[in-house]
N, C-alpha and C. Protein backbone atom coordinates (compact mmCIF):
# COMPACT_ATOMS: atom_id res chain seq x y z
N UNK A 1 -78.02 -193.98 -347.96
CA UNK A 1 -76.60 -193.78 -348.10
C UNK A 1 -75.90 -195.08 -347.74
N UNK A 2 -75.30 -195.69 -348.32
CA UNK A 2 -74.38 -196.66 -348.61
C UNK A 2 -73.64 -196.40 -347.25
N UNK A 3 -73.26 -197.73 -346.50
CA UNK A 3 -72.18 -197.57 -345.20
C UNK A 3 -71.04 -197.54 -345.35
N UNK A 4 -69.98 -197.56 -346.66
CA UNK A 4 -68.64 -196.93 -346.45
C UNK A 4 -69.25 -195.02 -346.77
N UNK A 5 -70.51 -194.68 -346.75
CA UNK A 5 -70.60 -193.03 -346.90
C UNK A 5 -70.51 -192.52 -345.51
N UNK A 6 -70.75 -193.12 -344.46
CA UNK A 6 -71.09 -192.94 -343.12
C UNK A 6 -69.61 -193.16 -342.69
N UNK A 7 -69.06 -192.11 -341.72
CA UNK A 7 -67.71 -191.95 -341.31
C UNK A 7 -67.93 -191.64 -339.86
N UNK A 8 -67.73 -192.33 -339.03
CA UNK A 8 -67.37 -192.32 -337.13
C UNK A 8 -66.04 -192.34 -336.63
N UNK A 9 -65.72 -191.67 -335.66
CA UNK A 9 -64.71 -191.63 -334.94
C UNK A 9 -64.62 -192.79 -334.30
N UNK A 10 -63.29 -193.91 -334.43
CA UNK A 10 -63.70 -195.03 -333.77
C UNK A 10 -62.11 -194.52 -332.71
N UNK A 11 -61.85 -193.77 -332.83
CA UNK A 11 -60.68 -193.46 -331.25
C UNK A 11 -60.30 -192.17 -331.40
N UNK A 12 -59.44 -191.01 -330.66
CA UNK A 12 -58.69 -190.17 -330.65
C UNK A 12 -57.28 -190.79 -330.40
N UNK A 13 -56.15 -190.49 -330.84
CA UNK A 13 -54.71 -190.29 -330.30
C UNK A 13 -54.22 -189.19 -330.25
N UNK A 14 -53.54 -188.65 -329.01
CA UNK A 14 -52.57 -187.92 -328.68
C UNK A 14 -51.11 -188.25 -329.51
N UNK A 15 -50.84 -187.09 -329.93
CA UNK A 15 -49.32 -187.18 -330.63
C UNK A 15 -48.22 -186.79 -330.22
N UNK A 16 -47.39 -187.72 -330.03
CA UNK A 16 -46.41 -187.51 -328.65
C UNK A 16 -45.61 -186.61 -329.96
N UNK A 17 -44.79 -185.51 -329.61
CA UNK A 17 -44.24 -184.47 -330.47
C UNK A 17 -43.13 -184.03 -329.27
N UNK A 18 -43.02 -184.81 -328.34
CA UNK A 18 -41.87 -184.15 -327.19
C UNK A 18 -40.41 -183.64 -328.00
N UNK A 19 -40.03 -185.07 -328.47
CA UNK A 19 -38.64 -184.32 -329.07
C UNK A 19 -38.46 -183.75 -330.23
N UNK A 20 -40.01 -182.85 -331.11
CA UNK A 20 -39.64 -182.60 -332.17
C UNK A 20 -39.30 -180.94 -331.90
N UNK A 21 -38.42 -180.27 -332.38
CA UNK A 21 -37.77 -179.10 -332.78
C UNK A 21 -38.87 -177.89 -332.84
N UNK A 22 -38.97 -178.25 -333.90
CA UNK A 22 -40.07 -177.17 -334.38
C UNK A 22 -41.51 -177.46 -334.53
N UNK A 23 -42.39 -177.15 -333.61
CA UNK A 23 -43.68 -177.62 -332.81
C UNK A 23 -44.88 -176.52 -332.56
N UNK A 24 -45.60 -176.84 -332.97
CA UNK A 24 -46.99 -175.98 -332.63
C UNK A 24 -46.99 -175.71 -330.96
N UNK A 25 -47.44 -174.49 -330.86
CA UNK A 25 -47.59 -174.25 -329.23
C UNK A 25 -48.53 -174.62 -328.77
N UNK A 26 -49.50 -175.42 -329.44
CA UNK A 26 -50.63 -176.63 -328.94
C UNK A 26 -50.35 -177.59 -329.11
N UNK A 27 -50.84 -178.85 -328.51
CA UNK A 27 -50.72 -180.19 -328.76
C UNK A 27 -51.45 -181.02 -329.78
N UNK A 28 -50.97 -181.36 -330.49
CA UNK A 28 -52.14 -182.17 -331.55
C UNK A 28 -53.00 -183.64 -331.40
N UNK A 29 -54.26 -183.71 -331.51
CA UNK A 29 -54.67 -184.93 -331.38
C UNK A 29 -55.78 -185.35 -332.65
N UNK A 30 -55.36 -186.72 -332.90
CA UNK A 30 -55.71 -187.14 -334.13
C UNK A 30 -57.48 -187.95 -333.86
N UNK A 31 -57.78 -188.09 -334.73
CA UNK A 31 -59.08 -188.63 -334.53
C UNK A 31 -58.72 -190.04 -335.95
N UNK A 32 -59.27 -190.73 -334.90
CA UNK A 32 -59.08 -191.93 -335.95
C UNK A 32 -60.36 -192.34 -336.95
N UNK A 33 -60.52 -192.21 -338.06
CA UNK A 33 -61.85 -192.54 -338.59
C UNK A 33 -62.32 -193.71 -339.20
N UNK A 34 -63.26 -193.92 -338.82
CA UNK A 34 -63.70 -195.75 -339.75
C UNK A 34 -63.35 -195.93 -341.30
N UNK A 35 -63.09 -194.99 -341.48
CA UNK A 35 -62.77 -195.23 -343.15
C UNK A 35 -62.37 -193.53 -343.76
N UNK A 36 -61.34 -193.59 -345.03
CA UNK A 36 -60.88 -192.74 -345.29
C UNK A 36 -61.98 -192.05 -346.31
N UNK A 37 -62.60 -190.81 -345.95
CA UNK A 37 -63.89 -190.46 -346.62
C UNK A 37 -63.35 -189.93 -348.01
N UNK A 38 -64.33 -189.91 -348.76
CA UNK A 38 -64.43 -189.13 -350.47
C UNK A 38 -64.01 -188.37 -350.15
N UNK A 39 -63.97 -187.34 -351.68
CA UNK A 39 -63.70 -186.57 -351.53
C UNK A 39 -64.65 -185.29 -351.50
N UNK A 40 -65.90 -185.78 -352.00
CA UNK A 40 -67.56 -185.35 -351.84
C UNK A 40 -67.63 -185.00 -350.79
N UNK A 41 -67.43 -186.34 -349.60
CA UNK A 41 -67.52 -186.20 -348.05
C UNK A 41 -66.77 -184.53 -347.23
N UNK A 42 -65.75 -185.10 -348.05
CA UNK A 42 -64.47 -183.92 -347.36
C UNK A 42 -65.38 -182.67 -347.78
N UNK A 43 -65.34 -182.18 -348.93
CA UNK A 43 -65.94 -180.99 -348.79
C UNK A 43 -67.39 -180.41 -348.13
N UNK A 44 -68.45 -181.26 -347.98
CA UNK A 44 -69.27 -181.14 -347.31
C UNK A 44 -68.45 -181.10 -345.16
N UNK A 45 -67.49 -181.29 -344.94
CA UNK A 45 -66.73 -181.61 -343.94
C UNK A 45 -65.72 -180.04 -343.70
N UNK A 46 -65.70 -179.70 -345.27
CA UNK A 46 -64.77 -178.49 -344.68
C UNK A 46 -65.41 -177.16 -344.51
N UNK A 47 -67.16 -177.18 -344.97
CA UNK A 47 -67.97 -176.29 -345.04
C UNK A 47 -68.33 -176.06 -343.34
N UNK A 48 -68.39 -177.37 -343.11
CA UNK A 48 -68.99 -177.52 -341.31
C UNK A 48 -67.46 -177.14 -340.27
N UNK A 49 -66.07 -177.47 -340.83
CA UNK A 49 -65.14 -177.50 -340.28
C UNK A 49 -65.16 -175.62 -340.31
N UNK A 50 -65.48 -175.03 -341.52
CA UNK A 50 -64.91 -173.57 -341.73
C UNK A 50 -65.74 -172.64 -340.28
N UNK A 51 -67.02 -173.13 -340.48
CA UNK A 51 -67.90 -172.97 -339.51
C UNK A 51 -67.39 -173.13 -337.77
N UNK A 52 -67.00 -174.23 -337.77
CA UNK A 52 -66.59 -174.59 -336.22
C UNK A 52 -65.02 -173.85 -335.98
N UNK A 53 -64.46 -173.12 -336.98
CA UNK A 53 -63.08 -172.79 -336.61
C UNK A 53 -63.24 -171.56 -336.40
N UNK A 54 -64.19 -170.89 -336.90
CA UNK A 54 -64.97 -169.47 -336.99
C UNK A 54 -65.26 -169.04 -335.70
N UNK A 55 -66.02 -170.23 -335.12
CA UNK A 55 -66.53 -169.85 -333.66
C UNK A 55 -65.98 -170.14 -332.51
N UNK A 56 -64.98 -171.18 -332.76
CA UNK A 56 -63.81 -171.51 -331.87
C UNK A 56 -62.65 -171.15 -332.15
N UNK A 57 -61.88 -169.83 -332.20
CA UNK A 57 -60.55 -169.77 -332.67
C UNK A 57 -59.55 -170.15 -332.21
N UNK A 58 -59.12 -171.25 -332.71
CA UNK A 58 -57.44 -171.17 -332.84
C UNK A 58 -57.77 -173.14 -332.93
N UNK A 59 -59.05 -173.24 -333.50
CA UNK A 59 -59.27 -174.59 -333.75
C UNK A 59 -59.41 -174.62 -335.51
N UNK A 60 -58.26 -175.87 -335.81
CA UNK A 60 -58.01 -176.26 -336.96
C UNK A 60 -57.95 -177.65 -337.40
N UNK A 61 -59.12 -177.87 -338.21
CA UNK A 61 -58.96 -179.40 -338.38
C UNK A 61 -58.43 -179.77 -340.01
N UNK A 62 -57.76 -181.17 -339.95
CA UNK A 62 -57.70 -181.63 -341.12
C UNK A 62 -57.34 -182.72 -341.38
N UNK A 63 -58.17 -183.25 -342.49
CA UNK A 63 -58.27 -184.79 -342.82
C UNK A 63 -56.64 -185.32 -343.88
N UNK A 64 -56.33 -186.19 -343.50
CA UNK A 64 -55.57 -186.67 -343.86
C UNK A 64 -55.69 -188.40 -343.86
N UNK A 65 -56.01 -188.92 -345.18
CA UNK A 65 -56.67 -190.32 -345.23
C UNK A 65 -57.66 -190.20 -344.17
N UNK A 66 -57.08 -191.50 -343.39
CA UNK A 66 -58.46 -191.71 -342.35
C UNK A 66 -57.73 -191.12 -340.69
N UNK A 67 -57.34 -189.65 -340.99
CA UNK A 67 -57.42 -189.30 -339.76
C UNK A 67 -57.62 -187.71 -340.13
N UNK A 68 -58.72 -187.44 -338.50
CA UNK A 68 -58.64 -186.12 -338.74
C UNK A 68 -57.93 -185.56 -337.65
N UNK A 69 -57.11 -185.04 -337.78
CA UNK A 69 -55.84 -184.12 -336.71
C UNK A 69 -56.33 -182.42 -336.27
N UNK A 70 -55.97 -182.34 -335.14
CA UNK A 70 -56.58 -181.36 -334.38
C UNK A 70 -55.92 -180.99 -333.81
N UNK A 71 -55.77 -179.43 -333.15
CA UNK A 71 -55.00 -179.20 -331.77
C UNK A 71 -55.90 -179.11 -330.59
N UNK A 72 -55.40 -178.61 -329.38
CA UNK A 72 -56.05 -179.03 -328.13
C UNK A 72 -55.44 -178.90 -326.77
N UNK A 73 -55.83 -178.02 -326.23
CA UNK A 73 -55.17 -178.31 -324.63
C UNK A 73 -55.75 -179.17 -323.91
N UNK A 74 -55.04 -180.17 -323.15
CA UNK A 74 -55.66 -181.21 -322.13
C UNK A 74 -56.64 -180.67 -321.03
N UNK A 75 -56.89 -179.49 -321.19
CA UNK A 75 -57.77 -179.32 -320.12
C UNK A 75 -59.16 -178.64 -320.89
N UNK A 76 -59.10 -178.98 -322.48
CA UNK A 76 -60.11 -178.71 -323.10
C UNK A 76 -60.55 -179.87 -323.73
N UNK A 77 -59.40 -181.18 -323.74
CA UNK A 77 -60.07 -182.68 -324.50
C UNK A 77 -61.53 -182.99 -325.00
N UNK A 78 -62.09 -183.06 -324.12
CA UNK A 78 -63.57 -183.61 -323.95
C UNK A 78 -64.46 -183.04 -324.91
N UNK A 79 -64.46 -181.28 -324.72
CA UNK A 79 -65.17 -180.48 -324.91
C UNK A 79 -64.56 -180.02 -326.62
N UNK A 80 -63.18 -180.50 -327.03
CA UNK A 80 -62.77 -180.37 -328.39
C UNK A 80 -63.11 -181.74 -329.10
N UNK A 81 -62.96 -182.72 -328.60
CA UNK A 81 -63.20 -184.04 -329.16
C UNK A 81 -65.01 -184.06 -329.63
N UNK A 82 -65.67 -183.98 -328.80
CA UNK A 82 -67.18 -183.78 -328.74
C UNK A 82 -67.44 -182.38 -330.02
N UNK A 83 -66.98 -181.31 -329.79
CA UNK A 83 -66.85 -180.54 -330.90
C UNK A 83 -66.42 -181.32 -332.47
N UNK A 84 -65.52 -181.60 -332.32
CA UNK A 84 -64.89 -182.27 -333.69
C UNK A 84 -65.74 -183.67 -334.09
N UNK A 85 -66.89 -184.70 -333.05
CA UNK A 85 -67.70 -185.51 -333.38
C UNK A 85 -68.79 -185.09 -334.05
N UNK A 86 -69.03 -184.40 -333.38
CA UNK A 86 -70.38 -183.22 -334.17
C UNK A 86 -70.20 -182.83 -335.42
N UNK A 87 -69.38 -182.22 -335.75
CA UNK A 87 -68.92 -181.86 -336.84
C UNK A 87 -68.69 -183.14 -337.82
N UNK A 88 -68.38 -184.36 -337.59
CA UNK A 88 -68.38 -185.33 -338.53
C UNK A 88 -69.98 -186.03 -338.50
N UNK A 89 -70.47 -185.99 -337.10
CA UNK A 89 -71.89 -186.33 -337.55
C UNK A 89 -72.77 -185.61 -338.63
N UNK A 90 -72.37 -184.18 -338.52
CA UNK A 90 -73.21 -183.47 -338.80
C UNK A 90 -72.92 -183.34 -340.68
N UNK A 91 -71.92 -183.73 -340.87
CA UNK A 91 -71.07 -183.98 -342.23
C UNK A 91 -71.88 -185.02 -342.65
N UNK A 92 -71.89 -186.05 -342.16
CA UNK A 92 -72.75 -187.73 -342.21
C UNK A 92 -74.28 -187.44 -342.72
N UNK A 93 -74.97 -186.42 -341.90
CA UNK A 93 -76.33 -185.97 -341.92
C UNK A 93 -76.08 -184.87 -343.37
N UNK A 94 -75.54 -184.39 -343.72
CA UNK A 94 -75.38 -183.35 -344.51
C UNK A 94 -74.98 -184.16 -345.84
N UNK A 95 -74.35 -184.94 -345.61
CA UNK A 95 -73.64 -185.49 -347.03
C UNK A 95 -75.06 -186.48 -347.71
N UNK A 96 -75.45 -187.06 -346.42
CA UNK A 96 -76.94 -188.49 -346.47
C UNK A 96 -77.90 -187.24 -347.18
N UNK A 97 -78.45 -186.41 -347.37
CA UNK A 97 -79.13 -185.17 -347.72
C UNK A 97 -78.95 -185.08 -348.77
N UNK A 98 -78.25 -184.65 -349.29
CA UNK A 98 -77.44 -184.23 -350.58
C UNK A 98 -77.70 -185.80 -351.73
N UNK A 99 -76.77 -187.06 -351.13
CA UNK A 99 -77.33 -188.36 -351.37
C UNK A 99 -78.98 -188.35 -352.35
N UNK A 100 -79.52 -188.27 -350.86
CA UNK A 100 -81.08 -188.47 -351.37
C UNK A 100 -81.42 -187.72 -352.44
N UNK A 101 -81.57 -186.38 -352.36
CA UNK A 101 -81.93 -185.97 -353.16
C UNK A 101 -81.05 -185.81 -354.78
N UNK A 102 -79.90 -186.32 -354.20
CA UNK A 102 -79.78 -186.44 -355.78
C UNK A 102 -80.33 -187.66 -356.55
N UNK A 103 -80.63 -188.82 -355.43
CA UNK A 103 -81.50 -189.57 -356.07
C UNK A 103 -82.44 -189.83 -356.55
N UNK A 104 -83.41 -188.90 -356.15
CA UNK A 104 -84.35 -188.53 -356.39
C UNK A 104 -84.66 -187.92 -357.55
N UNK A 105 -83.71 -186.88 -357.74
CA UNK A 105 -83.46 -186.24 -359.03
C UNK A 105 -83.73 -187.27 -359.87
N UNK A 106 -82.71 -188.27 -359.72
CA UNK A 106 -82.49 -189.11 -361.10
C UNK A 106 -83.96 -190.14 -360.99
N UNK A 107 -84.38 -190.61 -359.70
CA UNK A 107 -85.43 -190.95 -359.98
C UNK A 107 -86.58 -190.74 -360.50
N UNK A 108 -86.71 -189.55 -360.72
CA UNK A 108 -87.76 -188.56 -361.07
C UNK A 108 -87.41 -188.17 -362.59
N UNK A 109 -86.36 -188.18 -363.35
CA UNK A 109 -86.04 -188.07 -364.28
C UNK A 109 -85.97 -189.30 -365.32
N UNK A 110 -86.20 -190.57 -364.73
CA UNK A 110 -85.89 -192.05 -364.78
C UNK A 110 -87.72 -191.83 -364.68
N UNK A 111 -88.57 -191.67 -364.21
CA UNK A 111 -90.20 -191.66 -364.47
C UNK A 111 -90.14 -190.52 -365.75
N UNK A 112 -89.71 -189.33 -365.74
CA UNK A 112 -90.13 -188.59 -367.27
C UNK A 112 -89.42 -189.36 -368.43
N UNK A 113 -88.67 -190.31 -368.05
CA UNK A 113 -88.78 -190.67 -369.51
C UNK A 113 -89.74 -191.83 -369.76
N UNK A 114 -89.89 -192.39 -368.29
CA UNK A 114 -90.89 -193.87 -368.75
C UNK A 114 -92.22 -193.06 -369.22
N UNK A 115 -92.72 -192.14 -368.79
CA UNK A 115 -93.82 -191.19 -369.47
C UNK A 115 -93.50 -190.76 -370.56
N UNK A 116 -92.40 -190.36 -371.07
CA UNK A 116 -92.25 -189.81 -372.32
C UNK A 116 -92.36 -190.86 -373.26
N UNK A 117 -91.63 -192.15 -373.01
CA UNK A 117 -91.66 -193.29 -373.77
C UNK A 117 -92.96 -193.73 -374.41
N UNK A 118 -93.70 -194.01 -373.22
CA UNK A 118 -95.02 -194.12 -373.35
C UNK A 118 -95.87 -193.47 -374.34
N UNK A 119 -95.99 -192.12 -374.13
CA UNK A 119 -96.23 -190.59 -374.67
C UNK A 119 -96.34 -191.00 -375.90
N UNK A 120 -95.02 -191.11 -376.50
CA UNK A 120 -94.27 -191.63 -377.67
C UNK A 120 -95.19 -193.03 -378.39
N UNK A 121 -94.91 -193.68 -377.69
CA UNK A 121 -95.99 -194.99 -378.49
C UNK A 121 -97.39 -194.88 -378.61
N UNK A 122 -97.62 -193.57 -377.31
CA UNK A 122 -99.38 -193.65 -377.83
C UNK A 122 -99.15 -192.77 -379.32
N UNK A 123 -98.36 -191.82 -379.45
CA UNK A 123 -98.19 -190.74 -380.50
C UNK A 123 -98.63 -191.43 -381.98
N UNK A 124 -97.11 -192.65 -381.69
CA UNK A 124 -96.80 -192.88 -383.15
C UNK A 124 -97.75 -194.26 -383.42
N UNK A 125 -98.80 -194.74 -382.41
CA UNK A 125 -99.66 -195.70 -382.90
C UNK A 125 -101.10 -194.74 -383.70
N UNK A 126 -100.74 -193.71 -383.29
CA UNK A 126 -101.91 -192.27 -384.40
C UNK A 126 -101.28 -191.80 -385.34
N UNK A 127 -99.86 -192.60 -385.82
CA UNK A 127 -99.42 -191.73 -386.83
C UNK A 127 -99.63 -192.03 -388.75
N UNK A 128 -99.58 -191.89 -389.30
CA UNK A 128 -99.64 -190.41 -388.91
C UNK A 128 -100.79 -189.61 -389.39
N UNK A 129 -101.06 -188.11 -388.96
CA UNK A 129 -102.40 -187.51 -388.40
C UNK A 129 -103.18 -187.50 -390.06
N UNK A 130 -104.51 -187.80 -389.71
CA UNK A 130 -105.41 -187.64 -390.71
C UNK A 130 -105.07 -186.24 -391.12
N UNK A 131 -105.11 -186.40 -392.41
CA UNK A 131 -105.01 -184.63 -393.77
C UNK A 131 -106.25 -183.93 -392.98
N UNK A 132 -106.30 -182.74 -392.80
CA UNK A 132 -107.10 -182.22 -392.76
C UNK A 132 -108.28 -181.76 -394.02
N UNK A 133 -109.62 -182.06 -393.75
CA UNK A 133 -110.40 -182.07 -395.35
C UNK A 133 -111.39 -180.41 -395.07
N UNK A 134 -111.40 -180.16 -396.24
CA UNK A 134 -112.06 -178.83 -396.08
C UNK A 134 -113.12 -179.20 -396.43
């Protein structure tokens, strides 16, 4: 897998939201990412995200360019941040998977034709077939 496919958290920010009006009753914190992933990436990301929101309720993530935004109480930081790393590692490992074997595919399809090619020239250097004699 190519290294703009590989996506790390290179910081979290807290989003100061003090004087906004109308506000989530959690606090939001953003995750900053090394690069703004595909869109391949993302969905392999929202399969693992659907998963982690399932088992943690009232946790919601979402990518926006190169950040992924989260909510969070400060006395859960650590233990949501570490949650939400996992989940992009595990995206990284999941997406690198998928990668391979589609390469493979094509590699393997890229040998049936060099065999078929082949196939082919032994064919038509016998061609063409002796008449059958009674």
């Amino acid at each position: 897998m190519a290294s703009r496919d590989w996506i790390d958290i290179e910081s979290f920010e807290a989003i100061d939201d003090i004087g906004v009006f109308d506000r989530p009753d959690i606090p939001k914190v953003e995750a900053v990412l090394s690069g703004a992933p595909e869109r391949e990436w993302q969905q392999f990301f929202a399969v693992r995200a659907q998963a982690l929101e399932q088992s943690h309720p009232g946790l919601r993530m979402e990518i926006l360019a190169d950040r992924l935004g989260f909510h969070t109480r400060a006395a859960h930081l650590e233990e949501t941040c570490l949650l939400v790393n996992d989940a992009v590692q595990g995206t990284n490992h999941d997406y690198a998977a998928q990668k391979a074997a589609e390469e493979k595919r094509i590699a393997d399809r890229d040998q049936e034709v060099r065999d078929l090619l082949a196939r082919v020239k032994s064919f038509n250097s016998d061609w063409p077939p002796e008449p059958a004699r009674e």
